[in-house]
N, C-alpha and C. Protein backbone atom coordinates (compact mmCIF):
# COMPACT_ATOMS: atom_id res chain seq x y z
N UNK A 1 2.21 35.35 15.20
CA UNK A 1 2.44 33.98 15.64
C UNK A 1 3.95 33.72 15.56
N UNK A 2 4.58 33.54 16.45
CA UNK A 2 5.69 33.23 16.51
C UNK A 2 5.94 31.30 16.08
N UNK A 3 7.62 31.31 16.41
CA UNK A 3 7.77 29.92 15.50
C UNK A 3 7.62 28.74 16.33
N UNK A 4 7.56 28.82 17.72
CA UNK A 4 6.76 28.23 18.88
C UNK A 4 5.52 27.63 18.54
N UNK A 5 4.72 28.59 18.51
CA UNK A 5 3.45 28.35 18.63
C UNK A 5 3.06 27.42 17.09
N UNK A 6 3.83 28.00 15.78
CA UNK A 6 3.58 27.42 14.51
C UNK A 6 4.45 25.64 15.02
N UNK A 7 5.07 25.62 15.67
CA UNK A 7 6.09 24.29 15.65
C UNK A 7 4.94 23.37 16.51
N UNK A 8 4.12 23.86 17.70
CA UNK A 8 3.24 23.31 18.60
C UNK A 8 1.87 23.47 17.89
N UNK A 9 1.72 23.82 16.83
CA UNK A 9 0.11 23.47 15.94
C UNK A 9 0.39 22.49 14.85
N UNK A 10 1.51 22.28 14.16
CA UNK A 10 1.79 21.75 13.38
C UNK A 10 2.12 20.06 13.73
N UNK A 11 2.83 20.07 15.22
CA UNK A 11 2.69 18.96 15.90
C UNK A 11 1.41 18.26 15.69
N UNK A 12 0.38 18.79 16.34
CA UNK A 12 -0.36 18.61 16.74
C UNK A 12 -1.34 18.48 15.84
N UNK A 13 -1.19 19.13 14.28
CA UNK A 13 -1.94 18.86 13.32
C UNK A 13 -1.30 17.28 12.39
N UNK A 14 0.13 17.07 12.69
CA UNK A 14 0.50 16.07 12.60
C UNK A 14 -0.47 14.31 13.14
N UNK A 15 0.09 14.56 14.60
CA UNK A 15 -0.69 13.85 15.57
C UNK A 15 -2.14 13.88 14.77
N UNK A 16 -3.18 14.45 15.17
CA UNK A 16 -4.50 14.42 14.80
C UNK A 16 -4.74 13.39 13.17
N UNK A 17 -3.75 13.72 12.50
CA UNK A 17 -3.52 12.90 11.11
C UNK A 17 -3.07 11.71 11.13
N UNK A 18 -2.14 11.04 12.17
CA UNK A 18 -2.07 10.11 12.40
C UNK A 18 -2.55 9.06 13.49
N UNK A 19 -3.40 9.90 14.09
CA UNK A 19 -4.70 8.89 14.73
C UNK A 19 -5.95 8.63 13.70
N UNK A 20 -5.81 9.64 13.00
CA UNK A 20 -7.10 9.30 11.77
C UNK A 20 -6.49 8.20 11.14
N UNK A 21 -5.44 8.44 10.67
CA UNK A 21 -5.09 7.41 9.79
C UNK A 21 -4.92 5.61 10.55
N UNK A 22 -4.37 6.00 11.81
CA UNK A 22 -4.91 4.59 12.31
C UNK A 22 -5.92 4.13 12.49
N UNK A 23 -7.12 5.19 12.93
CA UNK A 23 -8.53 4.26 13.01
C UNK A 23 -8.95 3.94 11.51
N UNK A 24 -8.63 4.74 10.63
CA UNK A 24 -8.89 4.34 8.84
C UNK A 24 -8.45 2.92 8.66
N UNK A 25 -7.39 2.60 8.98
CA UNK A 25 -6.79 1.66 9.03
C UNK A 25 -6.99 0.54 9.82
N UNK A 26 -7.65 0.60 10.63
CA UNK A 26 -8.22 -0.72 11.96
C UNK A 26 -9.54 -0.63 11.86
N UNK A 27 -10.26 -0.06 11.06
CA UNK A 27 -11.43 -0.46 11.03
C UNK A 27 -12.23 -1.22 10.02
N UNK A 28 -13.24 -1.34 10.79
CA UNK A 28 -14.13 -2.52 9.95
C UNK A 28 -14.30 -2.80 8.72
N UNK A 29 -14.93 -1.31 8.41
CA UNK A 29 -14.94 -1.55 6.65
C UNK A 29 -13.58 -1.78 5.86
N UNK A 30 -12.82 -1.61 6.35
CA UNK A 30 -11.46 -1.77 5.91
C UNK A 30 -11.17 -3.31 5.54
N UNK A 31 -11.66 -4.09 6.43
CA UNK A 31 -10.88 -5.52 6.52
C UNK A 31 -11.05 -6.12 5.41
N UNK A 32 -12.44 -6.01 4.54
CA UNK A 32 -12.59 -6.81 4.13
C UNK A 32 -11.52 -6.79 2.73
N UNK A 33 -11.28 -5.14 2.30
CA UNK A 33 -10.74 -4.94 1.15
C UNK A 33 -9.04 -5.22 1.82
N UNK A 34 -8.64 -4.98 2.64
CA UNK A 34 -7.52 -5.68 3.33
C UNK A 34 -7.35 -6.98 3.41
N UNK A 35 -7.88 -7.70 3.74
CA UNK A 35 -7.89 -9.14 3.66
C UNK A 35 -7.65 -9.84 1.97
N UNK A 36 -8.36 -8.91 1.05
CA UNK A 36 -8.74 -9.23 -0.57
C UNK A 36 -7.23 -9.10 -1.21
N UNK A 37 -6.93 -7.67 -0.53
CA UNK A 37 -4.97 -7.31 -1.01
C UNK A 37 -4.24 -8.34 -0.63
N UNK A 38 -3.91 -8.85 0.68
CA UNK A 38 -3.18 -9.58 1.72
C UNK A 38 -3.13 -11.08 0.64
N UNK A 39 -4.07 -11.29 0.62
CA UNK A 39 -4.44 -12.96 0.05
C UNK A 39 -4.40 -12.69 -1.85
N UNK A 40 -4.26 -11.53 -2.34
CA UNK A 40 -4.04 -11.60 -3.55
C UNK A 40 -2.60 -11.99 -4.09
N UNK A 41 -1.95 -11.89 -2.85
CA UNK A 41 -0.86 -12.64 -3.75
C UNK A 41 -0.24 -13.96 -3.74
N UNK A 42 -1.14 -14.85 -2.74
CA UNK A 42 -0.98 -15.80 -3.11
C UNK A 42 -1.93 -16.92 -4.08
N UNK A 43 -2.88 -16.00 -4.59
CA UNK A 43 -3.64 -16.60 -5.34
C UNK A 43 -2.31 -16.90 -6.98
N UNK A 44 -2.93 -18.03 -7.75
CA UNK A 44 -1.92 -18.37 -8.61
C UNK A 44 -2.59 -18.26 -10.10
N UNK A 45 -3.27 -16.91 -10.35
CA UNK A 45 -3.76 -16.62 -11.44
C UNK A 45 -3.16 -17.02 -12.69
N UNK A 46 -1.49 -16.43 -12.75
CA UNK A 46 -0.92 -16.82 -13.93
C UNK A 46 0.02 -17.76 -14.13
N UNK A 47 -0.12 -18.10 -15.09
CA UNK A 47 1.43 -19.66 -15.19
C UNK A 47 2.03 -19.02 -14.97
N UNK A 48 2.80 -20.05 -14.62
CA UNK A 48 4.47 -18.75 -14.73
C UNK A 48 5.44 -19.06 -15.85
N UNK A 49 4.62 -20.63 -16.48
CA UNK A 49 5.77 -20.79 -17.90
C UNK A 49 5.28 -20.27 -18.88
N UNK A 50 3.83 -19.34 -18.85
CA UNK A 50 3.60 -18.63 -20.22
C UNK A 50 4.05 -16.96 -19.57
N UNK A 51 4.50 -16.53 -18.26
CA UNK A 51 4.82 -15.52 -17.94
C UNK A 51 6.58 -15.27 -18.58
N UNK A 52 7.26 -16.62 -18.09
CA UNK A 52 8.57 -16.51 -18.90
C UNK A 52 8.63 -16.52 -19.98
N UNK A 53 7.92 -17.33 -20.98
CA UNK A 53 8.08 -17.30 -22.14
C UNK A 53 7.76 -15.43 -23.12
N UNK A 54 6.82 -14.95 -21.99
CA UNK A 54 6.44 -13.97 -22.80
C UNK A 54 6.95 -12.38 -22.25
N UNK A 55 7.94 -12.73 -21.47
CA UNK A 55 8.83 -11.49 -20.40
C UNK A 55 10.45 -12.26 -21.60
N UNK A 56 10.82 -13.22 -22.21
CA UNK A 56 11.71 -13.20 -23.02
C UNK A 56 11.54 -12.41 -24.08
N UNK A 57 10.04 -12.46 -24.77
CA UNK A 57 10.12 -11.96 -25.78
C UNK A 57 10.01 -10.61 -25.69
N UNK A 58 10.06 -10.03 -24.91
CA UNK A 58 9.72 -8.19 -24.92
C UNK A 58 11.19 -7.88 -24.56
N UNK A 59 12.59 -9.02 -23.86
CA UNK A 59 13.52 -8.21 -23.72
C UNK A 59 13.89 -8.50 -24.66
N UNK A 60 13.63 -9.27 -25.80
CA UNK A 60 14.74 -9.81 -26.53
C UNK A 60 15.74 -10.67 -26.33
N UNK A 61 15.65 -11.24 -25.25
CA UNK A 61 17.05 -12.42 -24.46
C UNK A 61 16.15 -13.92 -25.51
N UNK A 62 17.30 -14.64 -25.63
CA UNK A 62 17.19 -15.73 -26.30
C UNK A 62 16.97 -16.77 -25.42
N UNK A 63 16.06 -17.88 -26.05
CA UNK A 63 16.13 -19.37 -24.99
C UNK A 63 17.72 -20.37 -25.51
């Protein structure tokens, strides 16, 4: 096998990996756990004045 033929399978094993990976990605079962990531960060689980108070005390910075 010359370096032709390895450069034109490898393409092409490329390609084939990235059409999988787009239909993985656009499909159905996907959305829902996509949608769950997307919107997790605007959910407002934690204060954020017991997040500062307690990110001071692990660096050691003073109020």
């Amino acid at each position: 096998m010359d370096f032709a033929t390895f450069n034109g399978l490898y393409t092409l094993f490329l390609i084939i990996i990235f059409v999988a990976l787009i239909f993985w990605a656009y499909s159905k079962k996907q959305k829902q756990s996509f949608e769950e990531m997307g919107n997790s960060i605007l959910d407002d689980d934690l204060d954020s004045t017991e997040y500062e108070s307690n990110s001071s005390e692990h660096t050691g910075a003073k109020k």
